[in-house]
N, C-alpha and C. Protein backbone atom coordinates (compact mmCIF):
# COMPACT_ATOMS: atom_id res chain seq x y z
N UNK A 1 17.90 -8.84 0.96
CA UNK A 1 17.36 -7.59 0.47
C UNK A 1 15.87 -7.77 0.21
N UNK A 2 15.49 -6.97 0.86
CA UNK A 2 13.69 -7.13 1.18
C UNK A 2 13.37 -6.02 -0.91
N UNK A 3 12.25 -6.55 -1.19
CA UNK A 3 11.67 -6.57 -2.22
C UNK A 3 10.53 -5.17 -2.50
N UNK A 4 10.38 -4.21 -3.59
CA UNK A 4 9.40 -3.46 -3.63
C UNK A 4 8.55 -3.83 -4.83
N UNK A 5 6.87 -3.82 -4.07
CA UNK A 5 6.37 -4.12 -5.18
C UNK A 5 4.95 -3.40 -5.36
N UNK A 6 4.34 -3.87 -6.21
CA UNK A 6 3.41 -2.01 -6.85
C UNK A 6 2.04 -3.33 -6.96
N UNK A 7 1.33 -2.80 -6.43
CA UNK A 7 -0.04 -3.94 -6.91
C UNK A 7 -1.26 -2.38 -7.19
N UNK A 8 -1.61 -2.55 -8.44
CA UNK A 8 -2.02 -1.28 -8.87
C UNK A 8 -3.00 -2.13 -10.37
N UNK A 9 -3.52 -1.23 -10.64
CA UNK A 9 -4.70 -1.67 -11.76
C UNK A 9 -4.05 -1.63 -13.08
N UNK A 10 -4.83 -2.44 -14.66
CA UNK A 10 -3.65 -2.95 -15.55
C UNK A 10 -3.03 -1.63 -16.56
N UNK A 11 -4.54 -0.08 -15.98
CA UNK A 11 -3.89 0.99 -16.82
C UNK A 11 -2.02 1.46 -16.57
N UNK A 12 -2.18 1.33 -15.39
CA UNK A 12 -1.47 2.21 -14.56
C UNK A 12 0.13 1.24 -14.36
N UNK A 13 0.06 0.26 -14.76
CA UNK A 13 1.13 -1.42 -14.41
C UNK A 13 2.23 -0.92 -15.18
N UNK A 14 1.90 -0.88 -16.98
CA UNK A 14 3.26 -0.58 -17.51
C UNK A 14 4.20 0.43 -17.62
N UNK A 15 3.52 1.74 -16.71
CA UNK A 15 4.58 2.55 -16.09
C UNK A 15 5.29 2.41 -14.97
N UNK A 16 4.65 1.41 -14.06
CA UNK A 16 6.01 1.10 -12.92
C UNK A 16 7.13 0.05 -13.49
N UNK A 17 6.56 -1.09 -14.59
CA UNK A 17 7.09 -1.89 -14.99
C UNK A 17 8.16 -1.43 -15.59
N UNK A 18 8.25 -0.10 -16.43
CA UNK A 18 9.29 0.38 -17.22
C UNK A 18 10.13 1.18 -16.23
N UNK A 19 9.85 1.60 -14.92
CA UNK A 19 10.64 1.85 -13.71
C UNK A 19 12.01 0.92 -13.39
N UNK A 20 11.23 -0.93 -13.76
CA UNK A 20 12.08 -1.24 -13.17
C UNK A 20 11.45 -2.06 -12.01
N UNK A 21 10.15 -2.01 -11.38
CA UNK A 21 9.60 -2.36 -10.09
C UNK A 21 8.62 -3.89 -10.30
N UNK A 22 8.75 -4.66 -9.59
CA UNK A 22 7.79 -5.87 -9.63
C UNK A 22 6.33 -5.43 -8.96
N UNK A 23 5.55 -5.71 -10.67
CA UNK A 23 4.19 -5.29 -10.13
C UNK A 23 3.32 -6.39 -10.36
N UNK A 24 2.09 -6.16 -9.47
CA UNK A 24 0.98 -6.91 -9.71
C UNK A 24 0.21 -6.32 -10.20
N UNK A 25 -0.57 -6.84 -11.58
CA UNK A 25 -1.79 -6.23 -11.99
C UNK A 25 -3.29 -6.73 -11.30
N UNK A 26 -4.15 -6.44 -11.16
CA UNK A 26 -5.06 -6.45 -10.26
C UNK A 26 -6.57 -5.80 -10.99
N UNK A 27 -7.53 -6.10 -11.66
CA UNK A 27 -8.84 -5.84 -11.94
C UNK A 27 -9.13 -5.01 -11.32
N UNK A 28 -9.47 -5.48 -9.94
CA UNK A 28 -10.66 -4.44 -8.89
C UNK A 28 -10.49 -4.93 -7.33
N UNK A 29 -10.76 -4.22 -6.56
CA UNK A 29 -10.30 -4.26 -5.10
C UNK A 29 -10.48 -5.66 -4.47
N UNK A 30 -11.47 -6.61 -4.68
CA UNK A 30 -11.62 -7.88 -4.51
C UNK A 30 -10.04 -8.60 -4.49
N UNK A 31 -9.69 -8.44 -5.38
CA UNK A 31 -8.60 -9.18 -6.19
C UNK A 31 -7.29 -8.59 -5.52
N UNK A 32 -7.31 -7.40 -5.37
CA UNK A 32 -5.99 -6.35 -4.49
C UNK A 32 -6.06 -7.02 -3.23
N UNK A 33 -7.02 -7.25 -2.32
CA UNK A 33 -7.32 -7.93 -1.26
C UNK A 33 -6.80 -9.08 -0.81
N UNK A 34 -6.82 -10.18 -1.28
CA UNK A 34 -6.29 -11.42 -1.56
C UNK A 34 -4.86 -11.48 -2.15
N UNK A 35 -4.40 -10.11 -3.04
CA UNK A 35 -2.89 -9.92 -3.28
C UNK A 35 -1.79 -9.79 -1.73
N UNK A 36 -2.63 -8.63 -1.23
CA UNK A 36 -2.46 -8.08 -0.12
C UNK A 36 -2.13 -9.03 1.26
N UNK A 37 -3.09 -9.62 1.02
CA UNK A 37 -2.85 -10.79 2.16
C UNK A 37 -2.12 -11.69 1.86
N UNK A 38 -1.74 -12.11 0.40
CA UNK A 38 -0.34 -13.11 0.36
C UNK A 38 0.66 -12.14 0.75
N UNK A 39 0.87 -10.89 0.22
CA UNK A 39 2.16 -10.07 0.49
C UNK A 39 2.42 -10.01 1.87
N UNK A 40 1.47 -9.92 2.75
CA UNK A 40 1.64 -9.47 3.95
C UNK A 40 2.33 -10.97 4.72
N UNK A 41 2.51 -12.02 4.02
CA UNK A 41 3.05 -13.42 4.49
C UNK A 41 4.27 -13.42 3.81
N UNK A 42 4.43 -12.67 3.07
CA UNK A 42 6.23 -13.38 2.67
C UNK A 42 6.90 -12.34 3.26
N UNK A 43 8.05 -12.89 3.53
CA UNK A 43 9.61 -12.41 4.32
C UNK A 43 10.43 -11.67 2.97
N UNK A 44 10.61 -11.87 1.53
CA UNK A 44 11.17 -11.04 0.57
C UNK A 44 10.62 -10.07 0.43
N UNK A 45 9.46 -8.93 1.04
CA UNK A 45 8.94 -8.16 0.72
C UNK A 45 8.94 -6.88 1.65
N UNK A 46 9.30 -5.92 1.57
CA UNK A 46 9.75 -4.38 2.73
C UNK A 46 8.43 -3.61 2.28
N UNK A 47 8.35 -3.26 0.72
CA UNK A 47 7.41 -2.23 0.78
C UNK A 47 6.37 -2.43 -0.11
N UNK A 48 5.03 -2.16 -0.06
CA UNK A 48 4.42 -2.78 -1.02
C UNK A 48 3.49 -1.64 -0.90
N UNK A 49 3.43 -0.78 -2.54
CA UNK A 49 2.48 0.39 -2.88
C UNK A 49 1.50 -0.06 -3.43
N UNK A 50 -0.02 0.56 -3.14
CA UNK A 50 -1.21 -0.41 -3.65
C UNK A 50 -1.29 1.07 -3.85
N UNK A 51 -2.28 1.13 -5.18
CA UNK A 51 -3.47 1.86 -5.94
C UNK A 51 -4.81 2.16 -4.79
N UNK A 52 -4.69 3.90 -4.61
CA UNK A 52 -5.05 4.35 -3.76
C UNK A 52 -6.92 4.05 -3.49
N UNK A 53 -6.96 3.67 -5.21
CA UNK A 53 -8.77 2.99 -4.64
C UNK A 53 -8.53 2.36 -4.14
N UNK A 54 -8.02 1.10 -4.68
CA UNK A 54 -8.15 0.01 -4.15
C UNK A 54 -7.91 -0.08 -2.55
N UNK A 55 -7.01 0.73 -1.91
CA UNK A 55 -6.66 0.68 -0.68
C UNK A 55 -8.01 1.18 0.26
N UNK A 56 -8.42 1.78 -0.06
CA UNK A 56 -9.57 3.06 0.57
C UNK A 56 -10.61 1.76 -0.05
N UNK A 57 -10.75 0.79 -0.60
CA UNK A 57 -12.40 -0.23 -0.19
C UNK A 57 -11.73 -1.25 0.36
N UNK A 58 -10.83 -1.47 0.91
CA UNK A 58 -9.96 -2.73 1.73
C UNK A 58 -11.65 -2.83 3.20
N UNK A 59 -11.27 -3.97 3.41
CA UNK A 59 -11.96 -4.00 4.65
C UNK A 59 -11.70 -4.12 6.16
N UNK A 60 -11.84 -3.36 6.92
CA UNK A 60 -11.39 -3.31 8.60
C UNK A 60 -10.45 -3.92 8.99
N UNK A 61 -11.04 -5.33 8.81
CA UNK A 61 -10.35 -6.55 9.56
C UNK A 61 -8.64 -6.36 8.67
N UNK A 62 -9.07 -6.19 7.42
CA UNK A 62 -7.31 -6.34 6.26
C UNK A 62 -6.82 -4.84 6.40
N UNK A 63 -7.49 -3.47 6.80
CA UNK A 63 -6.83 -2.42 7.12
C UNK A 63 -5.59 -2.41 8.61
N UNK A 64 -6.46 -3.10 9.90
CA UNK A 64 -6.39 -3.49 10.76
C UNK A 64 -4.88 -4.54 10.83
N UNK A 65 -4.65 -5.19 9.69
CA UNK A 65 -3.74 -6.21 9.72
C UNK A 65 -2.35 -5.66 9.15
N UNK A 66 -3.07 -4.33 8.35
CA UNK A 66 -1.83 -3.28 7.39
C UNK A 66 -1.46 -2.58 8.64
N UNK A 67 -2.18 -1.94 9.30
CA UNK A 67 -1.71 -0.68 10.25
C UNK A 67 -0.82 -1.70 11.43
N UNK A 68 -1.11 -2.81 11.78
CA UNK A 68 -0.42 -3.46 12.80
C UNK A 68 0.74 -4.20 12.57
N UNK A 69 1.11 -3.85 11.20
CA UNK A 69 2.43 -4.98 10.11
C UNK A 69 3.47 -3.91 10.37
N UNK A 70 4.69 -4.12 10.48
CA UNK A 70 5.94 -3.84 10.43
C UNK A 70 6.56 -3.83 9.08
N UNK A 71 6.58 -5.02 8.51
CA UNK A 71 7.17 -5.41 7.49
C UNK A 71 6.11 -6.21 6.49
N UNK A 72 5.56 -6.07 5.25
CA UNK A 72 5.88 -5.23 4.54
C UNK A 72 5.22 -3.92 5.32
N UNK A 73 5.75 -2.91 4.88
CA UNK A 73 5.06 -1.49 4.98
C UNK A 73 4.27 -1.35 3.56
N UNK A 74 2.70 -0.59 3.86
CA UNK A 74 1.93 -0.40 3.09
C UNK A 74 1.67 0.83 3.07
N UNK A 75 1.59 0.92 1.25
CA UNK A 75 1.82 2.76 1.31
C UNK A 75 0.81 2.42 0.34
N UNK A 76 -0.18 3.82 0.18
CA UNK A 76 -0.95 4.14 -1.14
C UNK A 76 0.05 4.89 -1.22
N UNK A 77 -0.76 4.54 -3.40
CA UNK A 77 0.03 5.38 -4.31
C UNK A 77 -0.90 6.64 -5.07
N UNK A 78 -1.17 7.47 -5.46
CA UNK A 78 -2.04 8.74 -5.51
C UNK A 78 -2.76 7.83 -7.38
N UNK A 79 -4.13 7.92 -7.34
CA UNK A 79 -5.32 7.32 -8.46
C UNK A 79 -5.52 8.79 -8.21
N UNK A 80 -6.22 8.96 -9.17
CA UNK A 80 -7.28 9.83 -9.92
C UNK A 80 -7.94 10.27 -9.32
N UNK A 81 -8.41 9.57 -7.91
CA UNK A 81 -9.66 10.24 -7.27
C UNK A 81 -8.50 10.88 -5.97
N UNK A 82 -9.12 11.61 -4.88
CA UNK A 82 -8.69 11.77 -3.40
C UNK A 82 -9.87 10.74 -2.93
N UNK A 83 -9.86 9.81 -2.49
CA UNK A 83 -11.02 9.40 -1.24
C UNK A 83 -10.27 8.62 -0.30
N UNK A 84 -8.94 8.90 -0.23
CA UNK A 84 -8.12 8.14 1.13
C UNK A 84 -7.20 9.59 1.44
N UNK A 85 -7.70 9.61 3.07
CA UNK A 85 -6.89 11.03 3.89
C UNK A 85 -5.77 10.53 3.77
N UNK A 86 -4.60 10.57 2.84
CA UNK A 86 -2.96 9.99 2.79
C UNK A 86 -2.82 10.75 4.11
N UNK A 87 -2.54 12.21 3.98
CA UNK A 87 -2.05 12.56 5.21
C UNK A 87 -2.34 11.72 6.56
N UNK A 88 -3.70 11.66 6.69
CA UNK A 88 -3.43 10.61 8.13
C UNK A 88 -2.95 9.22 8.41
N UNK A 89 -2.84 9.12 7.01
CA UNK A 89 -2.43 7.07 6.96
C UNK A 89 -0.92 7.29 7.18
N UNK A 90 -0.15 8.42 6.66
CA UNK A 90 1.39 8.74 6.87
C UNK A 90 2.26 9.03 8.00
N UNK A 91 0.93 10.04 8.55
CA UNK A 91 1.01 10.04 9.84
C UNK A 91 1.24 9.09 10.87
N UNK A 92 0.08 8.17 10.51
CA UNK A 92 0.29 6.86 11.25
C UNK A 92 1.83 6.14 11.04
N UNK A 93 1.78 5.77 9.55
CA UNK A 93 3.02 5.06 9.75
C UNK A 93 4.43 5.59 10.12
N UNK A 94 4.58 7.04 10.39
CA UNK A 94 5.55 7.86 11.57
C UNK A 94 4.89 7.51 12.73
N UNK A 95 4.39 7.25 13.44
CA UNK A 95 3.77 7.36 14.58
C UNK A 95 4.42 5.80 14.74
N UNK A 96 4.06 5.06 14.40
CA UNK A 96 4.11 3.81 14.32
C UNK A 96 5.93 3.39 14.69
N UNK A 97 6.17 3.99 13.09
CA UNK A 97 7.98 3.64 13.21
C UNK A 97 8.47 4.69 14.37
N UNK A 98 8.71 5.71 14.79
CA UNK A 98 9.89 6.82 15.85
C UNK A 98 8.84 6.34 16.96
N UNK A 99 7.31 6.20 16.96
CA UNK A 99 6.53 6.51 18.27
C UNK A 99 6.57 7.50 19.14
N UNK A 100 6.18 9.02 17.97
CA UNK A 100 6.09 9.97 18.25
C UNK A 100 4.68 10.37 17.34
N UNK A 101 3.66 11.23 17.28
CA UNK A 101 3.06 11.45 16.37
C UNK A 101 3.80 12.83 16.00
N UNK A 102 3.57 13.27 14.86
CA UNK A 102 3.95 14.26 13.84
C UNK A 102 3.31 14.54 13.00
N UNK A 103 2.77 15.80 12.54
CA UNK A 103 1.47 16.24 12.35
C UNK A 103 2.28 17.05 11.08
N UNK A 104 1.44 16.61 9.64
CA UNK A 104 2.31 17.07 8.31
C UNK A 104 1.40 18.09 8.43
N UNK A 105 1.85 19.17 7.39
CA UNK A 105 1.39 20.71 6.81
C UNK A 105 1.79 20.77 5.91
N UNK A 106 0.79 21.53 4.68
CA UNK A 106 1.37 22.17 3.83
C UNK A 106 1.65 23.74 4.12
């Protein structure tokens, strides 16, 4: 049984924790980065939700390594700000899994 886990900043930690979910607390995107890239190496892990700043200052090369991963799947989780198009990152990962694109609406 593959693993879900929340790597998100230390305001925001003890509400997934009281969910129930294994989280990582994380300072600032530096630090999410280097989380990110151990997660993306272990085999116990299916889904892993990062804190939507932090995802949106990732860099190319580690975006590049998320969009081309199977397993874990990487989802932002909605921060305070909008500065990551969710809709098109969702898109992608339908596109990705059926290999169809599918175009969301509200």
């Amino acid at each position: 049984m593959f693993k879900f886990v929340v790597v998100t900043d230390p305001d925001t930690a003890p509400g997934f924790r009281l969910a129930g979910v294994d989280v990582v607390e994380v300072p600032n995107p530096n630090e999410a980065a280097k989380i990110l890239t151990s997660l993306l190496h272990r085999d116990d892990t299916g889904i892993v939700a990062v804190n939507e700043e932090y995802m949106s200052l990732l860099d190319e090369k580690l975006m590049s390594r998320i969009d081309k991963s199977y397993r874990p799947i990487i989802i932002p989780i909605p921060a305070g700000s909008k500065r990551m198009d969710r809709t098109s990152y969702i898109e992608r990962l339908l596109q990705r899994a059926i290999g169809y694109n599918i175009v969301l609406r509200r």
